[in-house]
PDB file of N, CA and C in Angstrom:
ATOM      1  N   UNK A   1      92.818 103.760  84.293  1.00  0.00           N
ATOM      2  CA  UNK A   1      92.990 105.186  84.146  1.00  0.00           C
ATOM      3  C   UNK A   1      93.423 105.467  82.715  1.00  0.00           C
ATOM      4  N   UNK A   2      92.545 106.452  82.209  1.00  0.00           N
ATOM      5  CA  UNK A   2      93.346 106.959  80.676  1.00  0.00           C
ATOM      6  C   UNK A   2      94.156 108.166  80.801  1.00  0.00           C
ATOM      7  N   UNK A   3      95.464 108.015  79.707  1.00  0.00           N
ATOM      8  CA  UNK A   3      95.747 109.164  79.482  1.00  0.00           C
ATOM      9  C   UNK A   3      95.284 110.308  78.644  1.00  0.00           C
ATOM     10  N   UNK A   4      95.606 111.840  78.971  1.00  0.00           N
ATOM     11  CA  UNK A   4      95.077 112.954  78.768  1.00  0.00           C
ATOM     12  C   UNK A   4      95.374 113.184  77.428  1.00  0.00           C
ATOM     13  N   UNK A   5      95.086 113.932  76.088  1.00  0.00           N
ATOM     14  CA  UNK A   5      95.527 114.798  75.625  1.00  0.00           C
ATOM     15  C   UNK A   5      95.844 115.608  75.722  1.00  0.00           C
ATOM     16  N   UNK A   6      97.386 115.967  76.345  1.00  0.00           N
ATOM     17  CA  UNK A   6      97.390 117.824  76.695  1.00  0.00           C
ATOM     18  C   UNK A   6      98.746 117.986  76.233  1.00  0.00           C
ATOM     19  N   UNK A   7      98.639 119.246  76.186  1.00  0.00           N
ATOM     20  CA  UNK A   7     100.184 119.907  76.185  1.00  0.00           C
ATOM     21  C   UNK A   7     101.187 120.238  76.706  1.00  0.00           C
ATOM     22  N   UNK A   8     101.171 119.635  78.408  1.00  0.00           N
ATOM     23  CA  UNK A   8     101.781 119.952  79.474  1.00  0.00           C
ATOM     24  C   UNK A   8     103.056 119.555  78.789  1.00  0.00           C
ATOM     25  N   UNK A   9     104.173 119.870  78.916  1.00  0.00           N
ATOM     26  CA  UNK A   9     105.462 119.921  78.174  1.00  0.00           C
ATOM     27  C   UNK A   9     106.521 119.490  79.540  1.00  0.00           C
ATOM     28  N   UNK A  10     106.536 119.885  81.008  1.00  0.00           N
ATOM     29  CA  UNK A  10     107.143 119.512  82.141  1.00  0.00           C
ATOM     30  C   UNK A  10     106.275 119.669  82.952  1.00  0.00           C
ATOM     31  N   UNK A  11     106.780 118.136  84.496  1.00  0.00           N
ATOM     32  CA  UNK A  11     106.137 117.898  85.583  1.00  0.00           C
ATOM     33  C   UNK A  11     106.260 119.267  86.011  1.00  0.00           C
ATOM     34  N   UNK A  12     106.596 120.234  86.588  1.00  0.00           N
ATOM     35  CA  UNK A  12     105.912 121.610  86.939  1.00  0.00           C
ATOM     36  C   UNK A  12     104.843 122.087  86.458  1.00  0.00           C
ATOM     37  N   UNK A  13     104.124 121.642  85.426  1.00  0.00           N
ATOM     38  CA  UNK A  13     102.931 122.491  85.212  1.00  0.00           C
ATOM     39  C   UNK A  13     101.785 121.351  85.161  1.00  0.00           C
ATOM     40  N   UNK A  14     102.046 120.379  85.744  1.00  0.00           N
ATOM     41  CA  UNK A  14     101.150 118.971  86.224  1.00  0.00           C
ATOM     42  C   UNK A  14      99.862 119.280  87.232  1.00  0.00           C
ATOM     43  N   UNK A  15      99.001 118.750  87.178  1.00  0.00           N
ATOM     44  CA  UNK A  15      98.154 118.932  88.374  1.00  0.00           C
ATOM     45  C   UNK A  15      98.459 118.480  89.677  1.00  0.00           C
ATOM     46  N   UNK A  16      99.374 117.049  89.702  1.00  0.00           N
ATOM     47  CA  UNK A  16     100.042 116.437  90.736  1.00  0.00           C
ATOM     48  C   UNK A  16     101.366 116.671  90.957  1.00  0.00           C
ATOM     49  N   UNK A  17     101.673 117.772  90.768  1.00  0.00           N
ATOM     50  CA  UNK A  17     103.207 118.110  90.615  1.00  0.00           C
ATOM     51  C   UNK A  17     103.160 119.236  91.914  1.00  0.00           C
ATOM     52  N   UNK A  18     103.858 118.494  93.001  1.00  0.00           N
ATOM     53  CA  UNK A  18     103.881 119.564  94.542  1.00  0.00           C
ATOM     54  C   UNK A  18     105.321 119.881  94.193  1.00  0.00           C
ATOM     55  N   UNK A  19     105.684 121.325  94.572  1.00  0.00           N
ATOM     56  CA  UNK A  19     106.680 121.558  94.580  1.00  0.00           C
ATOM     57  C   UNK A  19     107.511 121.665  96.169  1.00  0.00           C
ATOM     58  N   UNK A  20     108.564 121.151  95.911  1.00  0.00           N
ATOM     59  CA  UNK A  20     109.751 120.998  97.370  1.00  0.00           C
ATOM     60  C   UNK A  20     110.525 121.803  97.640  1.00  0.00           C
ATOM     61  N   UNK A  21     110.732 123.282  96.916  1.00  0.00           N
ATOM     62  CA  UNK A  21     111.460 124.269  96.977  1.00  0.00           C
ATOM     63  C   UNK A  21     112.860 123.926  96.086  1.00  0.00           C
ATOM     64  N   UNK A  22     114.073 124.162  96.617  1.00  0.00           N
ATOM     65  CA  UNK A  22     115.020 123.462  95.244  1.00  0.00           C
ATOM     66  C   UNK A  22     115.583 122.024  95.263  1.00  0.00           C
ATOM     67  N   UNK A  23     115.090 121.460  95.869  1.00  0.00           N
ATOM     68  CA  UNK A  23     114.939 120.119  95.398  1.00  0.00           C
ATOM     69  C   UNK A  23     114.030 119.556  94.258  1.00  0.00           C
ATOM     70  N   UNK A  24     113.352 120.225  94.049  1.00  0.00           N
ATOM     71  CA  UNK A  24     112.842 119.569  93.058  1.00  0.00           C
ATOM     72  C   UNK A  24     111.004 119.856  93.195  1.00  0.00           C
ATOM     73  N   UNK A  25     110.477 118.585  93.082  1.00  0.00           N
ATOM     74  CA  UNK A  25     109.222 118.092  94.162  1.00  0.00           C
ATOM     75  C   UNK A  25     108.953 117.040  93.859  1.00  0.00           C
ATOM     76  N   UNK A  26     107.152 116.721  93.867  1.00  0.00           N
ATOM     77  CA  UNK A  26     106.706 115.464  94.275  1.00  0.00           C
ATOM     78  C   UNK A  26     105.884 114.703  93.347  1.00  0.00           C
ATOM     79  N   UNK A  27     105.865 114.299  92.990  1.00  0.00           N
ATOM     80  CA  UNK A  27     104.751 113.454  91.605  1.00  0.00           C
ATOM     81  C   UNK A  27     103.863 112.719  93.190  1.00  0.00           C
ATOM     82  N   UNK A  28     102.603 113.687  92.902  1.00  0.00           N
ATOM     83  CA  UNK A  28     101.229 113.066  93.866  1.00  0.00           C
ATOM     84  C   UNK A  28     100.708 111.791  93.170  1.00  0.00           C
ATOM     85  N   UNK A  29     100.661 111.438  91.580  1.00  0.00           N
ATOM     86  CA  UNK A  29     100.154 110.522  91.014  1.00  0.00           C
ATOM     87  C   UNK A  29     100.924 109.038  91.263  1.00  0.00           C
ATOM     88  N   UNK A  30     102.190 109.563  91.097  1.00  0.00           N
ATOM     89  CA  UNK A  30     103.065 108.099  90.982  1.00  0.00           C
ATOM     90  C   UNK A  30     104.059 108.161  92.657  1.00  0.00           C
ATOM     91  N   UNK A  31     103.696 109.425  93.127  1.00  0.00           N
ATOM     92  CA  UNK A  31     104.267 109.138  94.466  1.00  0.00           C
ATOM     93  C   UNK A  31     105.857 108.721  94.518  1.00  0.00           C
ATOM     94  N   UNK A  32     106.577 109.256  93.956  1.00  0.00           N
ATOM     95  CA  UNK A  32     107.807 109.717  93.624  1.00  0.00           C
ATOM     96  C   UNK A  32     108.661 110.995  93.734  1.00  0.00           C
ATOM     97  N   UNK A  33     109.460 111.439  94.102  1.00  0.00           N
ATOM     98  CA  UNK A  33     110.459 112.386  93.512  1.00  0.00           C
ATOM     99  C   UNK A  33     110.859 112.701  91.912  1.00  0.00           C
ATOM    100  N   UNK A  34     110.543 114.247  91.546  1.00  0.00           N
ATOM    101  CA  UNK A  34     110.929 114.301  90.141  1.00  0.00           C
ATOM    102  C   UNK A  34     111.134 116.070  90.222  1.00  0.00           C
ATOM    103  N   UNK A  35     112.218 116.064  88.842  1.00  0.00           N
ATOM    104  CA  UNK A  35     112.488 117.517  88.833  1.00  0.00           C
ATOM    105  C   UNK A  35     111.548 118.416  88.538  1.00  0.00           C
ATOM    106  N   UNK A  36     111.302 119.452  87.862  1.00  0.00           N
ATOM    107  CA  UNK A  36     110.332 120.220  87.646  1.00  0.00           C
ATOM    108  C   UNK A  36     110.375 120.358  86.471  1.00  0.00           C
ATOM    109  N   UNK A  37     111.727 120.418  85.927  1.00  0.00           N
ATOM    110  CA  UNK A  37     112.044 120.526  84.094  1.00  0.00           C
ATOM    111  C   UNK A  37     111.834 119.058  83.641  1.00  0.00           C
ATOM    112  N   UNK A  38     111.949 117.970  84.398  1.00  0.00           N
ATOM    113  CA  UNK A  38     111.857 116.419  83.335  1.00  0.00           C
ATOM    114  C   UNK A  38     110.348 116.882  82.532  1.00  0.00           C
ATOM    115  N   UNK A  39     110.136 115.965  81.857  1.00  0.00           N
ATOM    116  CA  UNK A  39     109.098 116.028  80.665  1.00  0.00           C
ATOM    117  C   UNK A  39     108.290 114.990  81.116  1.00  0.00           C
ATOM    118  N   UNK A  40     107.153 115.708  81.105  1.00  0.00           N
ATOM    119  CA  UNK A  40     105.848 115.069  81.573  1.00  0.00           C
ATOM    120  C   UNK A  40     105.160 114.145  81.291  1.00  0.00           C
ATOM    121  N   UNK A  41     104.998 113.215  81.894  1.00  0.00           N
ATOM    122  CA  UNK A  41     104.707 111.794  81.436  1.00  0.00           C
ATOM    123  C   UNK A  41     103.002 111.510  81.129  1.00  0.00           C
ATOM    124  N   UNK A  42     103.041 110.268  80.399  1.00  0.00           N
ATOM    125  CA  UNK A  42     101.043 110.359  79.864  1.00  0.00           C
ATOM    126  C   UNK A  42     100.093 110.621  81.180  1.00  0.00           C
ATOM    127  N   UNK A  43     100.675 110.351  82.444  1.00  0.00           N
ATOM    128  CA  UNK A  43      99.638 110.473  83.273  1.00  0.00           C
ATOM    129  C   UNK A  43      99.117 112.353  83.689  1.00  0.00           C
ATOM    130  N   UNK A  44     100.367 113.069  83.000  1.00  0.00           N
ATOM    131  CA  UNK A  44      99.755 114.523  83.501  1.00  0.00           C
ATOM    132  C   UNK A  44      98.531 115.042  83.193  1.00  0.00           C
ATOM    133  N   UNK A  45      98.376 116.435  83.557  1.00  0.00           N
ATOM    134  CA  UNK A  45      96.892 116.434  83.884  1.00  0.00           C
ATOM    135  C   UNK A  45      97.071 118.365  84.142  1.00  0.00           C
ATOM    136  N   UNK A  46      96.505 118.950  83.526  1.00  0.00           N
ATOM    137  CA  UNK A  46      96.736 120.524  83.131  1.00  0.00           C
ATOM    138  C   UNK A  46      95.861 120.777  84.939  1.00  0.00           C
ATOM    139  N   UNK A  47      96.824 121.895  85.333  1.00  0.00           N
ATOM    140  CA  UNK A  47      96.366 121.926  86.396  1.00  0.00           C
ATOM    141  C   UNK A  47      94.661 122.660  87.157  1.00  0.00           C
ATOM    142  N   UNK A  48      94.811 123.346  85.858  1.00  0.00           N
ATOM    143  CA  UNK A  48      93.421 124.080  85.619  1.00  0.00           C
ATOM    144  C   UNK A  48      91.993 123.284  85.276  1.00  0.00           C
ATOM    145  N   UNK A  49      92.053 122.279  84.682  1.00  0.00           N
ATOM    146  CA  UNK A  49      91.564 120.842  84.033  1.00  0.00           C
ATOM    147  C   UNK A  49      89.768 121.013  85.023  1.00  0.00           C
ATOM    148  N   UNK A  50      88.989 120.852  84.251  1.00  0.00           N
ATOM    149  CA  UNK A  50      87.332 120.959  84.802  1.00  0.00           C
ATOM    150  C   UNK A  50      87.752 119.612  85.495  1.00  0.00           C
ATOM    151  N   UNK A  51      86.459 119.850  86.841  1.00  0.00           N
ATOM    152  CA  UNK A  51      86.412 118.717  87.382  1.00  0.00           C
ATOM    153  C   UNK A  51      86.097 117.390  86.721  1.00  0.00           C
ATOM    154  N   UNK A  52      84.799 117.552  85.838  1.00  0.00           N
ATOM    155  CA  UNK A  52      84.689 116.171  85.079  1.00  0.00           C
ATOM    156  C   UNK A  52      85.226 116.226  84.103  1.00  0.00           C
ATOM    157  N   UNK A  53      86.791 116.439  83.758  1.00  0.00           N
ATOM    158  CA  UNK A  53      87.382 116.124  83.224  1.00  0.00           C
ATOM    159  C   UNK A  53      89.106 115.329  83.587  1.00  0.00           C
ATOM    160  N   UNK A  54      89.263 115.699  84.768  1.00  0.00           N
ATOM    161  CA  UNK A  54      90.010 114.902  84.921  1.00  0.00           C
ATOM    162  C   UNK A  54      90.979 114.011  84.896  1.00  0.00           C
ATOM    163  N   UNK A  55      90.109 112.605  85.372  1.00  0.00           N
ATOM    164  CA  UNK A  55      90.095 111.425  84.917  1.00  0.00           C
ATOM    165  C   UNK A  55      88.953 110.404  85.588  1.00  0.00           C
ATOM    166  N   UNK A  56      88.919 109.311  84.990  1.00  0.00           N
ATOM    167  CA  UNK A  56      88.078 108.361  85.253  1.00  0.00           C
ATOM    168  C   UNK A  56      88.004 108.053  86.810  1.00  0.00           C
ATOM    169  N   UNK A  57      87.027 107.444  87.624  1.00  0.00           N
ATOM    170  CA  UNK A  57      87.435 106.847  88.966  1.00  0.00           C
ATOM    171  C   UNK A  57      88.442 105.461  88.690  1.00  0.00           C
ATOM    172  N   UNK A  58      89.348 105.740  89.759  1.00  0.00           N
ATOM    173  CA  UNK A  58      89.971 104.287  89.314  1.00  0.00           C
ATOM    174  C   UNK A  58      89.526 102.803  90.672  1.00  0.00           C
ATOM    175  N   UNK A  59      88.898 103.895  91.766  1.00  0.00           N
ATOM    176  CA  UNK A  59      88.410 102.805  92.756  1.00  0.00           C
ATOM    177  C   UNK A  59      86.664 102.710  92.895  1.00  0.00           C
ATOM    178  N   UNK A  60      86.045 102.038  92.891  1.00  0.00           N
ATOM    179  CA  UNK A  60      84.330 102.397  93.580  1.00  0.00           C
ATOM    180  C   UNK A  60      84.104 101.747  94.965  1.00  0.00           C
ATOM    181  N   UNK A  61      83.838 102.294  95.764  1.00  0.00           N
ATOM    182  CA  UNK A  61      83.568 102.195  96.667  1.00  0.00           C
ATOM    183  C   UNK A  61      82.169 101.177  97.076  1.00  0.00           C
ATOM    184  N   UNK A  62      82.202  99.951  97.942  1.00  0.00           N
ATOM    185  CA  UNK A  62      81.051  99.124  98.695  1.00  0.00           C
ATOM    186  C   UNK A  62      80.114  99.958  98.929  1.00  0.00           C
ATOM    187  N   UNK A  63      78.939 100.332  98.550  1.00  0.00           N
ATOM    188  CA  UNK A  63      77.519 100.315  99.305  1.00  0.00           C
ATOM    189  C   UNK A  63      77.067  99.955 100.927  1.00  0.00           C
ATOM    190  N   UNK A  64      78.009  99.408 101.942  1.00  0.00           N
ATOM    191  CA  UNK A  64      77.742  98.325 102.650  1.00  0.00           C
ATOM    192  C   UNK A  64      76.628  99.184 103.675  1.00  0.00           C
ATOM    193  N   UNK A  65      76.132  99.317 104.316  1.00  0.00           N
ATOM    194  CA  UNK A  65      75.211  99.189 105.274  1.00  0.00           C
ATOM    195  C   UNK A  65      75.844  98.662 107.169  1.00  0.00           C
ATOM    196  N   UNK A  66      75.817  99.520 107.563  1.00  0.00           N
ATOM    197  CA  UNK A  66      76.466  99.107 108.983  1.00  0.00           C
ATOM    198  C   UNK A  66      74.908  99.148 109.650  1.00  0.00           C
ATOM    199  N   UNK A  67      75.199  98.041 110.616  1.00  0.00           N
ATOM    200  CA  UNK A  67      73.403  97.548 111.736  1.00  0.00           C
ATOM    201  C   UNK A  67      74.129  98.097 112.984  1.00  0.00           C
ATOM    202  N   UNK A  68      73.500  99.356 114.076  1.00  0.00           N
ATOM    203  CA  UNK A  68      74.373  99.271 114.865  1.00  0.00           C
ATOM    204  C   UNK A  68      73.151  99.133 115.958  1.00  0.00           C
ATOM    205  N   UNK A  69      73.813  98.386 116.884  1.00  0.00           N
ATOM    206  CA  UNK A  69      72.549  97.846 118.316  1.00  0.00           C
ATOM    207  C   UNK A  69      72.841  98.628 119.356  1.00  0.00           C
ATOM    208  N   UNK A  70      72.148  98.515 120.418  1.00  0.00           N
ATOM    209  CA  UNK A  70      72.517  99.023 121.667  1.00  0.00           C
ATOM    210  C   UNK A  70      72.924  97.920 122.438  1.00  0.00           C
ATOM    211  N   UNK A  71      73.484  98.305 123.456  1.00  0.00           N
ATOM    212  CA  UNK A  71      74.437  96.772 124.303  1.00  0.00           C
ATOM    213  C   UNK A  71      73.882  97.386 125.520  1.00  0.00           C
ATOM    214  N   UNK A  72      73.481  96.283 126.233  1.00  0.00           N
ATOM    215  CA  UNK A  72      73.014  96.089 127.876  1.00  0.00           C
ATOM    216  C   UNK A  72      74.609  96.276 128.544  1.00  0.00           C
ATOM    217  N   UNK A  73      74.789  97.593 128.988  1.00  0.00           N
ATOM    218  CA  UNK A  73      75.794  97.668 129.985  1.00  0.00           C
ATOM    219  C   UNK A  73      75.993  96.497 130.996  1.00  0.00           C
ATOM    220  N   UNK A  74      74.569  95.498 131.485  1.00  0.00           N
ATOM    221  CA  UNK A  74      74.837  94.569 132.579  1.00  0.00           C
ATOM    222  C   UNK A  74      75.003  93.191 131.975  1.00  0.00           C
ATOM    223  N   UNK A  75      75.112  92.974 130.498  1.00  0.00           N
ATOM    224  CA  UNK A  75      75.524  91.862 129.930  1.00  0.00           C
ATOM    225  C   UNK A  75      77.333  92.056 129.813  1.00  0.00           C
ATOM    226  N   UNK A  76      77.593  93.648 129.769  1.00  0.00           N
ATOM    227  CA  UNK A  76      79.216  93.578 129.558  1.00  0.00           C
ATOM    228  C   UNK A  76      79.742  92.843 130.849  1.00  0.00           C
ATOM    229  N   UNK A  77      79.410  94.033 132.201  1.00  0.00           N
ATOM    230  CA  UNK A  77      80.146  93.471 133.266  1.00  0.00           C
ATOM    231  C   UNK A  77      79.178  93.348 134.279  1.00  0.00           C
ATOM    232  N   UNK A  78      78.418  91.929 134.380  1.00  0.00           N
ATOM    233  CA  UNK A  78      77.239  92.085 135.109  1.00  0.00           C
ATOM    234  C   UNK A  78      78.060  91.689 136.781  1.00  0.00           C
ATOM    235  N   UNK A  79      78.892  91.152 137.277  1.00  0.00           N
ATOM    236  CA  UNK A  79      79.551  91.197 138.686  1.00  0.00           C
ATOM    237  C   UNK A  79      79.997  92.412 138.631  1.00  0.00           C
ATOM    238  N   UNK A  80      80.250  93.600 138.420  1.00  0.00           N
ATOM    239  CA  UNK A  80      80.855  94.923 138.738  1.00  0.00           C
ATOM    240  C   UNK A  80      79.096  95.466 139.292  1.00  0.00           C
ATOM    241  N   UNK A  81      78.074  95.366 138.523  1.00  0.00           N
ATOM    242  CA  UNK A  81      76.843  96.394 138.158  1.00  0.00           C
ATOM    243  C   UNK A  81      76.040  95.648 139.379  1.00  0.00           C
ATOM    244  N   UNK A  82      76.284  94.488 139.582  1.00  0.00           N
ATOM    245  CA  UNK A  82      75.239  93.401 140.524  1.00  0.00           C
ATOM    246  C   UNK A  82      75.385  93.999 141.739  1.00  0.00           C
ATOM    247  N   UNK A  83      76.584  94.726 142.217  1.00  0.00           N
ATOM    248  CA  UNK A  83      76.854  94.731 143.599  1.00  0.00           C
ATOM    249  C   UNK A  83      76.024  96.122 143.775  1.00  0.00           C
ATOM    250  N   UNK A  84      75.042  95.961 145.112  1.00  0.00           N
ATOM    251  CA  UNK A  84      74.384  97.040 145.310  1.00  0.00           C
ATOM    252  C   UNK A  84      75.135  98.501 145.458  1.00  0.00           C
ATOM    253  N   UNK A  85      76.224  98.378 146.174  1.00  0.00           N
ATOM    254  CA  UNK A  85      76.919  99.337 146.849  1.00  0.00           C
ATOM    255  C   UNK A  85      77.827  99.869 145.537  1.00  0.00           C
ATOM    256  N   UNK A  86      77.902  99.299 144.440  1.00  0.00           N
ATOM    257  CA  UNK A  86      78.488 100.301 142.990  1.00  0.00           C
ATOM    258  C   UNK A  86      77.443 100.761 142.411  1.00  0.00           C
ATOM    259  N   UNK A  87      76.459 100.278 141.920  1.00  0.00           N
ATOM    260  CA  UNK A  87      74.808 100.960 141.543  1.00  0.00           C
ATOM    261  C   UNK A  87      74.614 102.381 142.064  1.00  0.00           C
ATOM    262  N   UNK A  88      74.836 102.707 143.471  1.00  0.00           N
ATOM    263  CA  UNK A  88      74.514 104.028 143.843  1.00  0.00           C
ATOM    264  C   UNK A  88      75.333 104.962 143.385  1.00  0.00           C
ATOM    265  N   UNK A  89      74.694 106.270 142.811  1.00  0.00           N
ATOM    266  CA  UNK A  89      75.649 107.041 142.611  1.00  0.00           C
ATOM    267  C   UNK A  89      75.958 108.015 143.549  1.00  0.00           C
ATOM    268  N   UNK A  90      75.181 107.957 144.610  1.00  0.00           N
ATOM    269  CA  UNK A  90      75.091 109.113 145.742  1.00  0.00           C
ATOM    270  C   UNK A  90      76.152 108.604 147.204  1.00  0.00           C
ATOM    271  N   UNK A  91      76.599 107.177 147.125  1.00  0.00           N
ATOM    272  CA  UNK A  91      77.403 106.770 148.211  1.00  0.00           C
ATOM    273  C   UNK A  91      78.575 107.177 148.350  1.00  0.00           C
ATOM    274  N   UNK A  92      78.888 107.716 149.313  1.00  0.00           N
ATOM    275  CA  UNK A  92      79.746 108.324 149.455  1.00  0.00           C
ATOM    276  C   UNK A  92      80.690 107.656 150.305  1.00  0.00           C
ATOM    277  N   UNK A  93      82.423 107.354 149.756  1.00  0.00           N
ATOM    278  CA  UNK A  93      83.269 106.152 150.625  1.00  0.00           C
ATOM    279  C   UNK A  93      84.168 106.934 151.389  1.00  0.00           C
ATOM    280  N   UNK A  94      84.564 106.743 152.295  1.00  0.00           N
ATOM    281  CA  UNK A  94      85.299 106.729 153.152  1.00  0.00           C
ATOM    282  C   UNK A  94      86.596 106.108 153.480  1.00  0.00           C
TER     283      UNK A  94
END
């Protein structure tokens, strides 16, 4: 991840800066507690900021491909399905 050139001067005017009411709030980037007046560290990020501007991706994601089959209900539980008298759906027990 690079840092920004900006002018953000305090975590309150951060893009990742949630506020907690008077406690303070939340640094979303570093996932921390921080005041609103401390001074904003290289990772801030103007909250207005174009989308492709940002920052870089820092994860990429697998390509992978999932194969999905169909399964023979009478290979799961073929003694439950074998017995004639569960097969029907119209029998009615007593």
């Amino acid at each position: 991840m690079r840092a920004t050139n900006c002018t953000i001067s305090s975590c309150r005017h951060c893009l990742f800066y949630e506020s907690q009411g008077r406690r303070g709030g939340q640094c979303q980037q570093l996932g921390v507690p921080v005041q609103g007046s401390w001074k904003a560290c290289s990772l801030a990020v103007p909250p207005f900021v174009s989308a492709w501007e940002k920052f870089d991706p820092v994860v990429l994601l697998s390509q992978n491909t999932v194969e999905i089959r169909a399964v023979d209900p009478l290979a799961l539980y073929p003694t439950a399905i074998s017995d004639p008298d569960l097969r029907s759906p119209h029998k009615i027990i007593q």
